[in-house]
PDB file of N, CA and C in Angstrom:
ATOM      1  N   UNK A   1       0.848  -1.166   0.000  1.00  0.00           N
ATOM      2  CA  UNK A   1       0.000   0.000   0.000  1.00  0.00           C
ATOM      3  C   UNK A   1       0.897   1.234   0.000  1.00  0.00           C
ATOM      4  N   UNK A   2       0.788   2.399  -0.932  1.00  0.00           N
ATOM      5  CA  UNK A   2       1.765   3.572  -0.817  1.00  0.00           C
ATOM      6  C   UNK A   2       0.623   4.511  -0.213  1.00  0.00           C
ATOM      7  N   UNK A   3       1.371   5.301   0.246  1.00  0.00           N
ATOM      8  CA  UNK A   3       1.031   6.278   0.737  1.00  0.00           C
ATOM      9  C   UNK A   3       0.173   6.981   0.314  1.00  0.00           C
ATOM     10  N   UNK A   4       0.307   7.513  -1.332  1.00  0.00           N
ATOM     11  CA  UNK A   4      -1.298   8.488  -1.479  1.00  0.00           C
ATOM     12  C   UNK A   4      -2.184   7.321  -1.808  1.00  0.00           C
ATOM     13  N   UNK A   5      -2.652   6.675  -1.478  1.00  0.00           N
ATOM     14  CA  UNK A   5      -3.598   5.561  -1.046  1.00  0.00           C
ATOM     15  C   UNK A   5      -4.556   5.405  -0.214  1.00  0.00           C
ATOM     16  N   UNK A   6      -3.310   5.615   1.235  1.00  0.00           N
ATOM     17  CA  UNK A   6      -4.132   5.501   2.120  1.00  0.00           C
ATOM     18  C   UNK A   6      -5.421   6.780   2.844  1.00  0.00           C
ATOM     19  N   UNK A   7      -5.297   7.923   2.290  1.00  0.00           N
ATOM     20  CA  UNK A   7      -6.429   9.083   2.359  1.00  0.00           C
ATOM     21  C   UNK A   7      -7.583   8.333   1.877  1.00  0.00           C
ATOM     22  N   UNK A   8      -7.499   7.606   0.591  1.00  0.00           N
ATOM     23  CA  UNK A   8      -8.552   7.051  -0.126  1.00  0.00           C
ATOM     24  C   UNK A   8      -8.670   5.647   0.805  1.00  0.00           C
ATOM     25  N   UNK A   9      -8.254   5.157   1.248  1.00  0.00           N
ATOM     26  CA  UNK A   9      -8.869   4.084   2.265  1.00  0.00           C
ATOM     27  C   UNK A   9      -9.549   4.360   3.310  1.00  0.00           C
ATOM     28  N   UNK A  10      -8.961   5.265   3.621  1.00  0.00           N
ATOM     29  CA  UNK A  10      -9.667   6.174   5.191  1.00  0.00           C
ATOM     30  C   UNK A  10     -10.836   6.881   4.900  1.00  0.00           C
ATOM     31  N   UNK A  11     -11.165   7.309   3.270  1.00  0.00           N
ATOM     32  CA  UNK A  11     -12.231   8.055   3.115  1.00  0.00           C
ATOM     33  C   UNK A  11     -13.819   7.368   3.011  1.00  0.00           C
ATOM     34  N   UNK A  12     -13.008   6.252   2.794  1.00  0.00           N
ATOM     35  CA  UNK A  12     -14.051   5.018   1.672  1.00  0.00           C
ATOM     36  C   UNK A  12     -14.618   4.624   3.447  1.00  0.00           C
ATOM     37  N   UNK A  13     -13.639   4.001   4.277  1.00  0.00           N
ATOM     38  CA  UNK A  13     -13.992   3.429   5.226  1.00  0.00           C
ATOM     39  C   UNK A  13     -14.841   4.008   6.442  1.00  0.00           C
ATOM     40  N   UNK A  14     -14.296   5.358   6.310  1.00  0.00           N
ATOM     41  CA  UNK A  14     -15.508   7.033   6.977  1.00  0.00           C
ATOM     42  C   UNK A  14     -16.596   6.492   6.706  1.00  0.00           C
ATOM     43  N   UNK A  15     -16.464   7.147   5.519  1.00  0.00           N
ATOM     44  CA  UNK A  15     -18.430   7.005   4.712  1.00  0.00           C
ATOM     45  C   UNK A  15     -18.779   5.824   4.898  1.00  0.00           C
ATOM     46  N   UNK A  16     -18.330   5.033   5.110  1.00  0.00           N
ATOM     47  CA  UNK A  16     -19.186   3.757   5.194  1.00  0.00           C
ATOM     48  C   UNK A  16     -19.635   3.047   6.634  1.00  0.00           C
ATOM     49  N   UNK A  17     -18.782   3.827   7.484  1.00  0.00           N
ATOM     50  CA  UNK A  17     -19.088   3.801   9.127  1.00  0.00           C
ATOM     51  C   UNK A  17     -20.442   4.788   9.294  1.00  0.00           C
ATOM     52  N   UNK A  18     -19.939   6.254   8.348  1.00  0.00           N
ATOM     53  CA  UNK A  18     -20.759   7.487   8.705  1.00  0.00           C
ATOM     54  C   UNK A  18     -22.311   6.497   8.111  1.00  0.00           C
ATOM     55  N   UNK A  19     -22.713   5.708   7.072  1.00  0.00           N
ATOM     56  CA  UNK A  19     -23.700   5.370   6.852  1.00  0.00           C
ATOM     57  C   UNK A  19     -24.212   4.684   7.455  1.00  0.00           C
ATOM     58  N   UNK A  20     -23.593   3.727   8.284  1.00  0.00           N
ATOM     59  CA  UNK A  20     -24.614   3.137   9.629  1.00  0.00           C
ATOM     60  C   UNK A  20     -24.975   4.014  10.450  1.00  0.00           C
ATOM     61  N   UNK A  21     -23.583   4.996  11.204  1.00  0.00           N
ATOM     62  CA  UNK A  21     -24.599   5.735  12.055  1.00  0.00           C
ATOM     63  C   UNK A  21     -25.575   6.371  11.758  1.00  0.00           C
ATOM     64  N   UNK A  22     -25.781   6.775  10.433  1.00  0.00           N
ATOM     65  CA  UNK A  22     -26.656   7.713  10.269  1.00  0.00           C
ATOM     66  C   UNK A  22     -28.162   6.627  10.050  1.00  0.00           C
ATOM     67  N   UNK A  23     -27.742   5.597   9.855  1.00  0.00           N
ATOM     68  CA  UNK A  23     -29.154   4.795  10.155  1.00  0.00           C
ATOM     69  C   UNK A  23     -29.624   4.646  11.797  1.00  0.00           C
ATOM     70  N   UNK A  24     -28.299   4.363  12.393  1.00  0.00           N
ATOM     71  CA  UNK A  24     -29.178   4.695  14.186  1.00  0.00           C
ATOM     72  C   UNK A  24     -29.516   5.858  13.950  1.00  0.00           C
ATOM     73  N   UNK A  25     -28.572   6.832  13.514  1.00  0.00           N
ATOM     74  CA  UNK A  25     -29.145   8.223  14.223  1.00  0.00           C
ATOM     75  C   UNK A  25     -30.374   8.056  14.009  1.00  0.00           C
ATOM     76  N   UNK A  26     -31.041   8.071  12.509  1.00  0.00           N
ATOM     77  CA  UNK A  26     -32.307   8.369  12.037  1.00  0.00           C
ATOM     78  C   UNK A  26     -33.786   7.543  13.178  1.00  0.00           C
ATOM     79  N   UNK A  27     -33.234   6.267  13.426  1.00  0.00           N
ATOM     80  CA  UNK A  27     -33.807   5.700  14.612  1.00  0.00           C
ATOM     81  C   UNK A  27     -34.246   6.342  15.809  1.00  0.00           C
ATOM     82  N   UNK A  28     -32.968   6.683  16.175  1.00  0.00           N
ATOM     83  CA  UNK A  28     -32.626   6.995  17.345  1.00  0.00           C
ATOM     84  C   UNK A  28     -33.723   8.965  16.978  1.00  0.00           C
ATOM     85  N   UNK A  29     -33.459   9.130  16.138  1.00  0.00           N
ATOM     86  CA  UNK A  29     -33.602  10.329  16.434  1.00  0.00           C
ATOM     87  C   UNK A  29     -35.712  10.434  16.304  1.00  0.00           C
ATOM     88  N   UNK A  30     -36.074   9.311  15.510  1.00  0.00           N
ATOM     89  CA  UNK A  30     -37.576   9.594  15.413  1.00  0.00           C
ATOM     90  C   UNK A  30     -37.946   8.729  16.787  1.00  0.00           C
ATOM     91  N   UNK A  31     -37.207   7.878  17.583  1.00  0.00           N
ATOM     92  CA  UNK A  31     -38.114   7.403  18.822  1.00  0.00           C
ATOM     93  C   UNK A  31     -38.016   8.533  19.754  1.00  0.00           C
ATOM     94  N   UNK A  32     -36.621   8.974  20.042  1.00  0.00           N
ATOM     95  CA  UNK A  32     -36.167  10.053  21.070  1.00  0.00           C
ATOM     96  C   UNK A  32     -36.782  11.479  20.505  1.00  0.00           C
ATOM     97  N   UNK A  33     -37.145  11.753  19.693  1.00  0.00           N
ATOM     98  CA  UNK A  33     -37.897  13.370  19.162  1.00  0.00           C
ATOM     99  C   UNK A  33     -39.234  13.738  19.259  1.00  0.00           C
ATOM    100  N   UNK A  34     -39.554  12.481  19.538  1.00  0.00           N
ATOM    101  CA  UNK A  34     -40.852  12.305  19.367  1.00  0.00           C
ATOM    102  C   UNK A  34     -41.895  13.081  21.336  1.00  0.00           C
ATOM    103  N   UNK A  35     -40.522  13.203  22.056  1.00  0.00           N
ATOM    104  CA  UNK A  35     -41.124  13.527  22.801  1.00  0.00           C
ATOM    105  C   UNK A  35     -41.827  12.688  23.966  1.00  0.00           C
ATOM    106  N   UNK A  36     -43.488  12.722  24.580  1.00  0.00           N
ATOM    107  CA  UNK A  36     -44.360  12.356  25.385  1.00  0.00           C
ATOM    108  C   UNK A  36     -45.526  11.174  23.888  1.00  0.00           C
ATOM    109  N   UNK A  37     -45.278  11.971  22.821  1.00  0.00           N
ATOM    110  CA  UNK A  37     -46.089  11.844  22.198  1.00  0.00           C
ATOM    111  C   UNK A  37     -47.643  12.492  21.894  1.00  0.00           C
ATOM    112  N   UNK A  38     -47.296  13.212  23.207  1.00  0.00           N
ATOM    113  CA  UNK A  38     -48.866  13.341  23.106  1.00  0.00           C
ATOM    114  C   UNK A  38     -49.335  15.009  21.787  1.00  0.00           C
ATOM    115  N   UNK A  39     -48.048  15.285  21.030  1.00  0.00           N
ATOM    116  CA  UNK A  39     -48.332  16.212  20.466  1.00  0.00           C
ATOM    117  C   UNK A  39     -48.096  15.659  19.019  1.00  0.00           C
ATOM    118  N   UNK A  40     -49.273  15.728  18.098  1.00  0.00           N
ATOM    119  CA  UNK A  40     -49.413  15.165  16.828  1.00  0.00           C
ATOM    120  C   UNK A  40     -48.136  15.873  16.048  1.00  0.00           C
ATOM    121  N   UNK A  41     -48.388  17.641  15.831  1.00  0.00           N
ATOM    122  CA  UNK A  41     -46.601  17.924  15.722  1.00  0.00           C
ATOM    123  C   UNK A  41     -45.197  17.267  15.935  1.00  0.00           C
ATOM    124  N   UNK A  42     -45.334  17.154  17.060  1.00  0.00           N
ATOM    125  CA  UNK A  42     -44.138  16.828  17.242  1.00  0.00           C
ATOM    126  C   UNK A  42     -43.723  15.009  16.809  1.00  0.00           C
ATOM    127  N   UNK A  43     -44.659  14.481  16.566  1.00  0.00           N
ATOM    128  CA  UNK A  43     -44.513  12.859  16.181  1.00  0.00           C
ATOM    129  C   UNK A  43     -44.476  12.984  14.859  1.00  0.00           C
ATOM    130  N   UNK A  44     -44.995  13.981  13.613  1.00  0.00           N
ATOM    131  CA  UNK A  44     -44.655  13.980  12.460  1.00  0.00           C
ATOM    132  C   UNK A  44     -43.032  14.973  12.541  1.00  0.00           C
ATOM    133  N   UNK A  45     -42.834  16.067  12.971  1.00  0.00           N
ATOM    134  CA  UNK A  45     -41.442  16.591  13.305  1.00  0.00           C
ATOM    135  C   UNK A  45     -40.350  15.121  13.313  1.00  0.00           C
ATOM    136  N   UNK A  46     -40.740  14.281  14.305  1.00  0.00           N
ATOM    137  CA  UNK A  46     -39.620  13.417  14.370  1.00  0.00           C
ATOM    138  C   UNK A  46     -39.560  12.452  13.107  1.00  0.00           C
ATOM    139  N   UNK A  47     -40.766  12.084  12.716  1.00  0.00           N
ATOM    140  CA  UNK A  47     -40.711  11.274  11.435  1.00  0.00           C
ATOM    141  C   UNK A  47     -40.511  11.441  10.517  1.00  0.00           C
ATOM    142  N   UNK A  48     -40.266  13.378   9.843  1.00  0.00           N
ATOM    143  CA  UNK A  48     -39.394  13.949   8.712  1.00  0.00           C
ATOM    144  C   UNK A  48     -37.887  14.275   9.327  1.00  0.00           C
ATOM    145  N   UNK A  49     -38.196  14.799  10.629  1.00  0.00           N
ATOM    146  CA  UNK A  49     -36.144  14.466  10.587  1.00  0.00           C
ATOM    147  C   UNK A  49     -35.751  12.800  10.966  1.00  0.00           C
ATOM    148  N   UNK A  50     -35.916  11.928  11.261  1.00  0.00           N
ATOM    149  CA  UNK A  50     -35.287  10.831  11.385  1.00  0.00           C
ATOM    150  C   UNK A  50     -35.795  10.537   9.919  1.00  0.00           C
ATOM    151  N   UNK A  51     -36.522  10.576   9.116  1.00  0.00           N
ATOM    152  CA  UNK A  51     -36.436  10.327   7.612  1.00  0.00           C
ATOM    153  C   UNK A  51     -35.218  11.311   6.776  1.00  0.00           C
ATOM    154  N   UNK A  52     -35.046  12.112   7.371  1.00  0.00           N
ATOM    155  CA  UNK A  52     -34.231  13.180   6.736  1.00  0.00           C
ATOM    156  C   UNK A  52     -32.652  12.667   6.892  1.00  0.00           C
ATOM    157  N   UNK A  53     -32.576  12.280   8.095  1.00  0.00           N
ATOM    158  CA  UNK A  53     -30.895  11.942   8.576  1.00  0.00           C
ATOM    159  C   UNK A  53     -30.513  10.169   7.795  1.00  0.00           C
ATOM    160  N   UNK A  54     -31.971   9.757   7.799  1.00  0.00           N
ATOM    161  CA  UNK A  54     -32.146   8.290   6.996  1.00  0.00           C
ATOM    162  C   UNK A  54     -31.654   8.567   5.685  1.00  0.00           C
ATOM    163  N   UNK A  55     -31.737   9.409   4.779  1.00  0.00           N
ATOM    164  CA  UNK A  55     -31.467   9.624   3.760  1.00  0.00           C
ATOM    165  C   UNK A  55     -30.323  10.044   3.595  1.00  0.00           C
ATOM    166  N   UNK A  56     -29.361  10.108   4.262  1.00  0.00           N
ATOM    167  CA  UNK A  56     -28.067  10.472   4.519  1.00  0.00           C
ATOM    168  C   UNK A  56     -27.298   8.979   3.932  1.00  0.00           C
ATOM    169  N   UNK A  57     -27.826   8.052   4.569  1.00  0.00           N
ATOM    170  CA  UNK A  57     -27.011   6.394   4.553  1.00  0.00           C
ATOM    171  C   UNK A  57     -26.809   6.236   3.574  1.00  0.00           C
ATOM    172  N   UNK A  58     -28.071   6.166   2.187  1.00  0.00           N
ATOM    173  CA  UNK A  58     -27.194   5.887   0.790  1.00  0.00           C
ATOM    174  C   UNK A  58     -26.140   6.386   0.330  1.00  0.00           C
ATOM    175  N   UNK A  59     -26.243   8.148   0.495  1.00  0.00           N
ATOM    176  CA  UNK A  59     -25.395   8.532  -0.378  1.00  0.00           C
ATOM    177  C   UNK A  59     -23.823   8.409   0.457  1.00  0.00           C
ATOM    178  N   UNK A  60     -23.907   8.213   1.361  1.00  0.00           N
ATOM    179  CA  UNK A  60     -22.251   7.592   2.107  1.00  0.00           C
ATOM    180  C   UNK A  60     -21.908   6.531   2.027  1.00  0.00           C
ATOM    181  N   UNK A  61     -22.932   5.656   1.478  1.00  0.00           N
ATOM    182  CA  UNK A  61     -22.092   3.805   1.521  1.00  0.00           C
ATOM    183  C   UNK A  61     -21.917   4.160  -0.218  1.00  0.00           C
ATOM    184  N   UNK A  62     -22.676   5.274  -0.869  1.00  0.00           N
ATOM    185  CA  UNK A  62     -22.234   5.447  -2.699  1.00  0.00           C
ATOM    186  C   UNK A  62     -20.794   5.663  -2.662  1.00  0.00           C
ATOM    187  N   UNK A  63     -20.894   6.777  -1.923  1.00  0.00           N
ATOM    188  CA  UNK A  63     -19.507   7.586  -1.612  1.00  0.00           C
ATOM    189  C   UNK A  63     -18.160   6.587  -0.709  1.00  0.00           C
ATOM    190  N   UNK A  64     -18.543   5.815  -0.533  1.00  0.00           N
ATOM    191  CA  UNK A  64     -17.800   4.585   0.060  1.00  0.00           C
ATOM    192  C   UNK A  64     -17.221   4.073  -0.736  1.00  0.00           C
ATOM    193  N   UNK A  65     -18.295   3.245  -1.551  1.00  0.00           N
ATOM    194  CA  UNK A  65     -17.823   2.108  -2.694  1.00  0.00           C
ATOM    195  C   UNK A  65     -17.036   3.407  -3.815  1.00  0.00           C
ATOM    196  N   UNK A  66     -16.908   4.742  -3.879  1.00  0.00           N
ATOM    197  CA  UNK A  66     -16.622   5.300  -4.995  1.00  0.00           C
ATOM    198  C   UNK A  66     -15.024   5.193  -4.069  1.00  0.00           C
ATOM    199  N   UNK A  67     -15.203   5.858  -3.326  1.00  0.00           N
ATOM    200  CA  UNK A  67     -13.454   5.838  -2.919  1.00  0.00           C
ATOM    201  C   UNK A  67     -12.754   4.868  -2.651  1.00  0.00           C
ATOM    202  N   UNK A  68     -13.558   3.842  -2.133  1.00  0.00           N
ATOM    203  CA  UNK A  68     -12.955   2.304  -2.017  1.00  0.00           C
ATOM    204  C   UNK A  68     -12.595   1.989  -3.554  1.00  0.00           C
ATOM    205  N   UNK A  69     -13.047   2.033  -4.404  1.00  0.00           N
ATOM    206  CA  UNK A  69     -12.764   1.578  -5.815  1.00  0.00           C
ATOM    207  C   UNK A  69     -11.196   2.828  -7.020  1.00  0.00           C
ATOM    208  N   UNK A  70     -11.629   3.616  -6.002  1.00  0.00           N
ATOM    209  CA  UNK A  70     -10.403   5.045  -6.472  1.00  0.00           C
ATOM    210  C   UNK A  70      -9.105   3.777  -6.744  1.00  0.00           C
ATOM    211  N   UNK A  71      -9.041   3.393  -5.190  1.00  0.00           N
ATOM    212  CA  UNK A  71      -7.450   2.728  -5.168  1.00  0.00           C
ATOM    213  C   UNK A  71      -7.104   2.028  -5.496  1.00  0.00           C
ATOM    214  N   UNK A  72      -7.791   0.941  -6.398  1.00  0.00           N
ATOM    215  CA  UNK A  72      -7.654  -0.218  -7.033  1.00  0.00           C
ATOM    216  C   UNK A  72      -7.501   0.415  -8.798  1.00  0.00           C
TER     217      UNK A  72
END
């Protein structure tokens, strides 16, 4: 492995960590946002941002496989 390489290993392997978390987050973030529940607001609030941070995961495991494939 040389050296200008390894940026592109480290980048590929980021994004592709950053895309799981961002699937807990999105979890994590529509059970925990949601509050008491007892406010109809605030249970759709959590279900467009934990859909919002959900949509994050593809484009970092794309951006994964693109830099993982740079170095080969």
């Amino acid at each position: 492995m040389t050296h200008s390489s390894s940026p592109s290993l480290s980048l590929g392997k980021f994004c592709e960590v950053a895309g799981y978390l961002s699937i807990l987050a999105s979890i994590a973030i529509w059970y925990f946002a949601q509050g008491d529940g007892s406010s109809v607001e605030a249970v759709a609030h959590a279900e467009r941002f934990g859909l919002f941070v959900g949509l994050w995961a593809p484009t970092f495991f794309i951006l994964s496989m693109k830099y993982s494939d740079d170095k080969k």
